[in-house]
Protein backbone atom coordinates (compact mmCIF):
# COMPACT_ATOMS: atom_id res chain seq x y z
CA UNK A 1 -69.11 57.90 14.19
CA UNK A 2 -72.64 58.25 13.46
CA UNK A 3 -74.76 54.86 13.54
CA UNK A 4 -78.38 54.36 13.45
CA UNK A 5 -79.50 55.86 16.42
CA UNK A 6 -77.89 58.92 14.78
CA UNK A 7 -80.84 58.18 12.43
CA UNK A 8 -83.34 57.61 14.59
CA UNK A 9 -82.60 60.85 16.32
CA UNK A 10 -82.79 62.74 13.39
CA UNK A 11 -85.98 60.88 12.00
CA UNK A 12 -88.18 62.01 15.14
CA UNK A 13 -86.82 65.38 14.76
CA UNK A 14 -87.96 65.76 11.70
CA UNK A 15 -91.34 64.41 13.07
CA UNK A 16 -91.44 67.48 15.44
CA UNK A 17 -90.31 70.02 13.22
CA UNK A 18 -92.42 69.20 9.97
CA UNK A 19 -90.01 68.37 7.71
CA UNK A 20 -88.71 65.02 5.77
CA UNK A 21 -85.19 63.54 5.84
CA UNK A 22 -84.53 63.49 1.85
CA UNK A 23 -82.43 60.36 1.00
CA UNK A 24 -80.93 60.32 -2.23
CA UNK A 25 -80.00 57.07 -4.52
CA UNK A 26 -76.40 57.39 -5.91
CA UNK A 27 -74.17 55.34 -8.45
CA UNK A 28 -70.83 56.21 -8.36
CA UNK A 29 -68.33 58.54 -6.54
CA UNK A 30 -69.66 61.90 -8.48
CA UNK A 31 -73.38 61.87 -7.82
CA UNK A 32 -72.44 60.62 -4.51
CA UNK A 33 -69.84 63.89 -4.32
CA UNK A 34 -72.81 65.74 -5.26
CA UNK A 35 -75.41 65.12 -2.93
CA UNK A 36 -72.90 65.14 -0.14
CA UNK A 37 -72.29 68.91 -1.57
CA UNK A 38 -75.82 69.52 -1.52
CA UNK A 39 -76.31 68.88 2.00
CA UNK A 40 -73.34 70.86 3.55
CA UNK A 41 -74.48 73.66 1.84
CA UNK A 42 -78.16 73.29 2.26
CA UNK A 43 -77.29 72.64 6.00
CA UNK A 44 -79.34 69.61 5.69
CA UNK A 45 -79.40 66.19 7.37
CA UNK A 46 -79.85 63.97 4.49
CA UNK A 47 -79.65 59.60 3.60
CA UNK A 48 -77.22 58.90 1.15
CA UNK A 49 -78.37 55.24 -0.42
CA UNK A 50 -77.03 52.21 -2.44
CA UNK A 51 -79.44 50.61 -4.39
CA UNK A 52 -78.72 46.46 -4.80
CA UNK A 53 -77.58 46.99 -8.34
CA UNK A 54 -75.41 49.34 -7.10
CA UNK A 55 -73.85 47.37 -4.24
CA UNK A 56 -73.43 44.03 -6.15
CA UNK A 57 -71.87 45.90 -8.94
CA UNK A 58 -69.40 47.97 -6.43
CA UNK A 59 -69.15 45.72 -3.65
CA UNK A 60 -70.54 45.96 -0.23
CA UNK A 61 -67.43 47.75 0.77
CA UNK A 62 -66.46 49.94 -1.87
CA UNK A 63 -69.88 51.84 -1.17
CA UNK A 64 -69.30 51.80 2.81
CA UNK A 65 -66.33 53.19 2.22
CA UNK A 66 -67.83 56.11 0.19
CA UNK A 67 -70.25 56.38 2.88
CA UNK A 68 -68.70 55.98 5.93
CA UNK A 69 -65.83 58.73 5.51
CA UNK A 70 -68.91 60.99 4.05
CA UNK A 71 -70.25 60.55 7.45
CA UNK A 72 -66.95 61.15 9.25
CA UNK A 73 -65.89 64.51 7.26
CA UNK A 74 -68.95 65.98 5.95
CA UNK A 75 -70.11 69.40 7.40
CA UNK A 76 -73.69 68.22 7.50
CA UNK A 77 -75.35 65.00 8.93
CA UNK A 78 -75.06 62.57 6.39
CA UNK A 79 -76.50 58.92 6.78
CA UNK A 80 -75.61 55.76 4.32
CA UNK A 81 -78.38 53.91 3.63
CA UNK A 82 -79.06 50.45 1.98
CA UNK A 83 -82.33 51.00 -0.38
CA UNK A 84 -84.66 48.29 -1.45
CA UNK A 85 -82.65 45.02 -0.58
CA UNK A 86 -84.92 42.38 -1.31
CA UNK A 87 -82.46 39.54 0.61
CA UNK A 88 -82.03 38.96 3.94
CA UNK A 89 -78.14 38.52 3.09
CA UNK A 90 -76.77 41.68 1.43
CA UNK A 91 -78.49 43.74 4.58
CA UNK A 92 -76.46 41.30 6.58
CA UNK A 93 -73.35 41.95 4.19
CA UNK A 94 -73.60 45.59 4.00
CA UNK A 95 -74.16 45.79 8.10
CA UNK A 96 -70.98 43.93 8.60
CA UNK A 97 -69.22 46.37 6.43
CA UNK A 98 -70.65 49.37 8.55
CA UNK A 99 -73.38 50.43 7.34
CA UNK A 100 -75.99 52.33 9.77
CA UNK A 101 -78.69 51.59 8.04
CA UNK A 102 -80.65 48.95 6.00
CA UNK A 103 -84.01 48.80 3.97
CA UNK A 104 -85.18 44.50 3.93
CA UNK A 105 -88.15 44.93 1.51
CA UNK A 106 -90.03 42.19 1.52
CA UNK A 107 -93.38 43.70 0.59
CA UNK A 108 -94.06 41.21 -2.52
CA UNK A 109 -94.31 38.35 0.18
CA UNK A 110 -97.36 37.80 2.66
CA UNK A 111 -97.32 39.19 5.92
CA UNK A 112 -96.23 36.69 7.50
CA UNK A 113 -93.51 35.87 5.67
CA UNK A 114 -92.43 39.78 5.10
CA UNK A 115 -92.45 39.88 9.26
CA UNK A 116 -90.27 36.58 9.66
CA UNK A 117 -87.53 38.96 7.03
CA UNK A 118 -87.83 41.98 8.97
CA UNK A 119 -87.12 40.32 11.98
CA UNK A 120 -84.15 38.13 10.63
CA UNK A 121 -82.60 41.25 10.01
CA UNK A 122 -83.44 43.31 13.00
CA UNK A 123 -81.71 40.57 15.05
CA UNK A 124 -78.40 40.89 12.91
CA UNK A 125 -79.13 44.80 13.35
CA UNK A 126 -79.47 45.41 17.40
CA UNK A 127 -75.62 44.40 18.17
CA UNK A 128 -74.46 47.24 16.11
CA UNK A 129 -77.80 49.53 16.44
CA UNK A 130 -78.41 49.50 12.92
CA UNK A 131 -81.36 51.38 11.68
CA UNK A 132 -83.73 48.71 9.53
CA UNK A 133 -86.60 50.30 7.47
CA UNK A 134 -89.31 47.98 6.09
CA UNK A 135 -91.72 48.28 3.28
CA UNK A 136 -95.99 47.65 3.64
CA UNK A 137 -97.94 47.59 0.10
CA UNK A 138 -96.32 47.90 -3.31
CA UNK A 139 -94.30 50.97 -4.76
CA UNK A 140 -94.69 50.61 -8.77
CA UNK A 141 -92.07 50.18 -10.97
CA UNK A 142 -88.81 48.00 -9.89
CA UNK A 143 -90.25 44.98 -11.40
CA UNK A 144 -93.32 45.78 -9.57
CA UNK A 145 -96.58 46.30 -11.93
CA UNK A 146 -100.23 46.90 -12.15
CA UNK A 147 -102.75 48.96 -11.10
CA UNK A 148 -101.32 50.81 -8.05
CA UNK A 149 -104.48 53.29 -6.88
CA UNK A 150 -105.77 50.23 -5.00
CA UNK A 151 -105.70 46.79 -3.79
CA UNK A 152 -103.12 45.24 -2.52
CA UNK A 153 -100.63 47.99 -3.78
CA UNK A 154 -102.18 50.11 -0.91
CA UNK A 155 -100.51 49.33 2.64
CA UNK A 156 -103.27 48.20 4.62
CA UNK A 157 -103.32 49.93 8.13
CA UNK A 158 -103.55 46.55 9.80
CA UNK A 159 -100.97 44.99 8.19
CA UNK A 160 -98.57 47.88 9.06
CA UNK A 161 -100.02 47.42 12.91
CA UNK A 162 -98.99 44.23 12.64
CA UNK A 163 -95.59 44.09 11.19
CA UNK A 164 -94.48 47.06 13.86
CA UNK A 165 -96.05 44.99 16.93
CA UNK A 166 -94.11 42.08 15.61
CA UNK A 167 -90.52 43.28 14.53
CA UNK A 168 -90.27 47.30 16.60
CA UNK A 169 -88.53 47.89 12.66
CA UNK A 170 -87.64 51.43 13.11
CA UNK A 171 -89.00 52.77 10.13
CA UNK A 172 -91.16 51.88 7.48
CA UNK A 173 -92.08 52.71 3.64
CA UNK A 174 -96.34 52.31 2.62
CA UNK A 175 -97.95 52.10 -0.41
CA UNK A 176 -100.04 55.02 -0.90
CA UNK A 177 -99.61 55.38 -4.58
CA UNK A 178 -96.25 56.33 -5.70
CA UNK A 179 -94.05 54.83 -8.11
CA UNK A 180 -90.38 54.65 -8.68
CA UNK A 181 -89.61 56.46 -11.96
CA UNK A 182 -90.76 58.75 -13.64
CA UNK A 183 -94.97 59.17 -13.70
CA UNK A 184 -97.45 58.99 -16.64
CA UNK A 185 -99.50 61.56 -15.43
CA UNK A 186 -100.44 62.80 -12.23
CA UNK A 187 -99.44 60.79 -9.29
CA UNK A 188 -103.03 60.16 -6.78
CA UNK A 189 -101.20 59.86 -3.37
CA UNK A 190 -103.94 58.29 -0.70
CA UNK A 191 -103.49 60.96 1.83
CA UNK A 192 -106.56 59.53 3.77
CA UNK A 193 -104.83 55.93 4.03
CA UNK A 194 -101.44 57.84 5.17
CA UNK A 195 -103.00 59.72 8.29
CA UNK A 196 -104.76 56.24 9.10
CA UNK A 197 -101.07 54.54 8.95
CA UNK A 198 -99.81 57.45 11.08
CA UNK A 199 -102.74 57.49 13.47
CA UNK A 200 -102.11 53.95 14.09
CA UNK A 201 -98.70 53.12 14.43
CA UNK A 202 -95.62 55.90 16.57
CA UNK A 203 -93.14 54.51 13.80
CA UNK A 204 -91.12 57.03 11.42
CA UNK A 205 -92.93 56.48 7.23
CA UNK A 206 -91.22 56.80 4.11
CA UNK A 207 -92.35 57.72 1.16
CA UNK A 208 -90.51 56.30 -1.83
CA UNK A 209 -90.75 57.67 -5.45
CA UNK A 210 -90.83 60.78 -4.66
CA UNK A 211 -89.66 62.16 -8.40
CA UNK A 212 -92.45 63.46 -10.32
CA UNK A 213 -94.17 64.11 -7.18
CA UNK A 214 -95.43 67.78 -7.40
CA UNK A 215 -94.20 69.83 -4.29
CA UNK A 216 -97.26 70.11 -2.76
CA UNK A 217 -98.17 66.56 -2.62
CA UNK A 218 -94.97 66.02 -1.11
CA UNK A 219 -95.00 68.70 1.80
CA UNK A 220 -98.67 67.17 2.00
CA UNK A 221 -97.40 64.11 3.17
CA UNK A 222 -94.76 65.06 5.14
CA UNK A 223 -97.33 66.86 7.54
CA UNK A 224 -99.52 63.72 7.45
CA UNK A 225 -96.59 61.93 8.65
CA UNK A 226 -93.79 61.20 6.35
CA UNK A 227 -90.64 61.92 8.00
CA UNK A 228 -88.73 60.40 4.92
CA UNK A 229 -88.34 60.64 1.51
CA UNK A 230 -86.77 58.67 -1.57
CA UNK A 231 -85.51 60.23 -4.73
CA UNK A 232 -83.80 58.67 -7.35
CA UNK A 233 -84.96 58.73 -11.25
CA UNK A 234 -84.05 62.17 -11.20
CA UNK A 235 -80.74 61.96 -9.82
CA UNK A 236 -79.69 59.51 -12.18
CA UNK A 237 -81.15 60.84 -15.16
CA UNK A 238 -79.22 64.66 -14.77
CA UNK A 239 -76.56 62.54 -14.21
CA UNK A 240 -76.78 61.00 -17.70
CA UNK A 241 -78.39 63.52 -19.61
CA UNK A 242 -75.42 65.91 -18.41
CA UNK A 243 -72.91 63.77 -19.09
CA UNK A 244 -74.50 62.84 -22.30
CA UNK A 245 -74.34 66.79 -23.08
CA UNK A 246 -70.86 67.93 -22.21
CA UNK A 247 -69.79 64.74 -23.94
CA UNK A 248 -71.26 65.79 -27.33
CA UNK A 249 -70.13 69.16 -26.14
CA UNK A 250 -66.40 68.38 -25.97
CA UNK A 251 -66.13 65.88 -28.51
CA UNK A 252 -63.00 63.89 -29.40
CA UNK A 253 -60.67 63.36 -26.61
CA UNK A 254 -62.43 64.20 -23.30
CA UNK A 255 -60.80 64.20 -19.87
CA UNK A 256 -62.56 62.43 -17.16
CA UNK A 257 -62.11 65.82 -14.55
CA UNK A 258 -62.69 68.25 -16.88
CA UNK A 259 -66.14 66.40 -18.02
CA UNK A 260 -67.05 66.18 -14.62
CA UNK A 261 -66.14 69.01 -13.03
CA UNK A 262 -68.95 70.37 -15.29
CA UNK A 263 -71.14 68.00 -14.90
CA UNK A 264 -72.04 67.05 -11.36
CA UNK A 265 -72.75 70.65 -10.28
CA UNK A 266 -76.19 69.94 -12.46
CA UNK A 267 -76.61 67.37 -10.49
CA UNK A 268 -76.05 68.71 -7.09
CA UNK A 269 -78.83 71.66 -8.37
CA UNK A 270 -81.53 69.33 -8.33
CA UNK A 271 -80.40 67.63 -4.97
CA UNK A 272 -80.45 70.82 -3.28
CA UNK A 273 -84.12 71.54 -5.02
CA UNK A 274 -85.41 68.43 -3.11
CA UNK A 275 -83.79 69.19 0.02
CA UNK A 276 -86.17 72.52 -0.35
CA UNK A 277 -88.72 70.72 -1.01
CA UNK A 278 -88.41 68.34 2.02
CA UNK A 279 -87.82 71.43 3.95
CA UNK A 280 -84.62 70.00 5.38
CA UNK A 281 -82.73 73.21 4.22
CA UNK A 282 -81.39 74.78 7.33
CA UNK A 283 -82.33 71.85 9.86
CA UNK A 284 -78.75 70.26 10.45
């Protein structure tokens, strides 16, 4: 069974190969069928993550269980993931329900206070080698607002020094100027702070809000040191606006099967598009 050392095996991989482990946020069992299609036939070693929203409406253990037999049958390395928990407890309640992996983002507290989370939850972690990612500066959106090209919505490099010396978290997300959702305009990733982060720290970085991140942006970060990347908004929304489509399509009487069946091939088109563009295609 894979566990997070599965993960960390694959994340310094990807560090030595140039590429970026995509992970991909789902919602139910037919996105989640989808990206797990993406990757076997991509060949790619992908994350496969439950936001809270999504765990506290399904239950700790209805999305391990998606998870974990994904990662027992699939034909591709596929890791579940906890995205974005903001409390020390549902990283504690999805670890004791398997999960290999955790995010404790605790990024809108000070340092100090975001170190004493991360480390609460890298103790519950090292019994069962659980992978725990952390989070340094602000991503936008998520409740999260303001004016994200600077301040403290930039992870400062000595912050992200100090949170590694003091909790060995195994990866972590920085603010460099993405967003979650979609962008108005042009995203303005800080390249220059990235390389400082990755000069200073031998610790795997995520990059989260990766939709509506041109491609080149993206494969510009991954060679200054991403090794991870979030996408979301776009999963969710060809989710919906498919459905939403074959719905009006079909009109009266539709059959759950028949509505899907034609709808989460969409959305397995767009997962395999970022897998490409993480340049995970081909690397499992």
């Amino acid at each position: 069974m894979n566990n997070g050392d599965t993960l960390r095996k694959l994340l310094r991989d990807a560090d030595a190969k140039g590429y970026a482990i995509p992970a991909f946020n789902f919602s139910d069992i037919w996105d989640f069928k989808a990206i797990v299609e993406a990757a076997e036939e991509e060949e790619a070693p992908i994350m496969i993550a439950s936001n809270p929203l999504v765990v506290a409406e399904l239950s700790p253990a209805i999305c391990a269980g998606f998870g974990l037999a994904a990662m027992k049958q699939a034909k591709a390395p596929v890791i579940l993931h906890l995205d974005h928990s903001f409390k020390t407890e549902m990283c504690k309640d999805c670890i004791d329900e398997g999960y290999p992996s955790v995010m404790i983002d605790a990024s809108k507290y000070d340092l100090e206070t975001n170190i004493a989370m991360v480390r609460e939850v890298m103790d519950y972690a090292k019994e069962n080698h659980v992978h725990v990612e952390a989070e340094i500066g602000k991503i936008k959106g998520k409740g999260i607002e303001g004016d994200f090209k600077g301040g403290d919505f930039l992870a400062a490099v000595e912050d992200a020094k100090a949170l590694v010396e003091a909790t060995h978290v195994d990866s972590l997300a920085v603010g460099i100027g993405s967003a979650h959702g979609f962008y108005q305009g042009k995203p303005e990733l800080n390249f220059e702070r990235l390389a400082q982060i990755n000069a200073a720290i031998d610790t795997p970085l995520v990059l989260h809000g990766g939709t509506g991140i041109p491609k080149e942006d993206i494969q510009r970060a991954i060679k200054e040191g991403i090794n991870k990347v979030n996408v979301g908004t776009i999963i969710h929304c060809t989710y919906m606006n498919n459905l939403r489509a074959e719905l009006n399509r079909v009109g009266e009487n539709p059959y759950t099967l028949d509505v899907m069946k034609a709808v989460y091939p969409k959305v397995k088109e767009v997962v395999k598009g970022w897998i490409r563009v993480c340049m995970a295609n081909g690397k499992a």
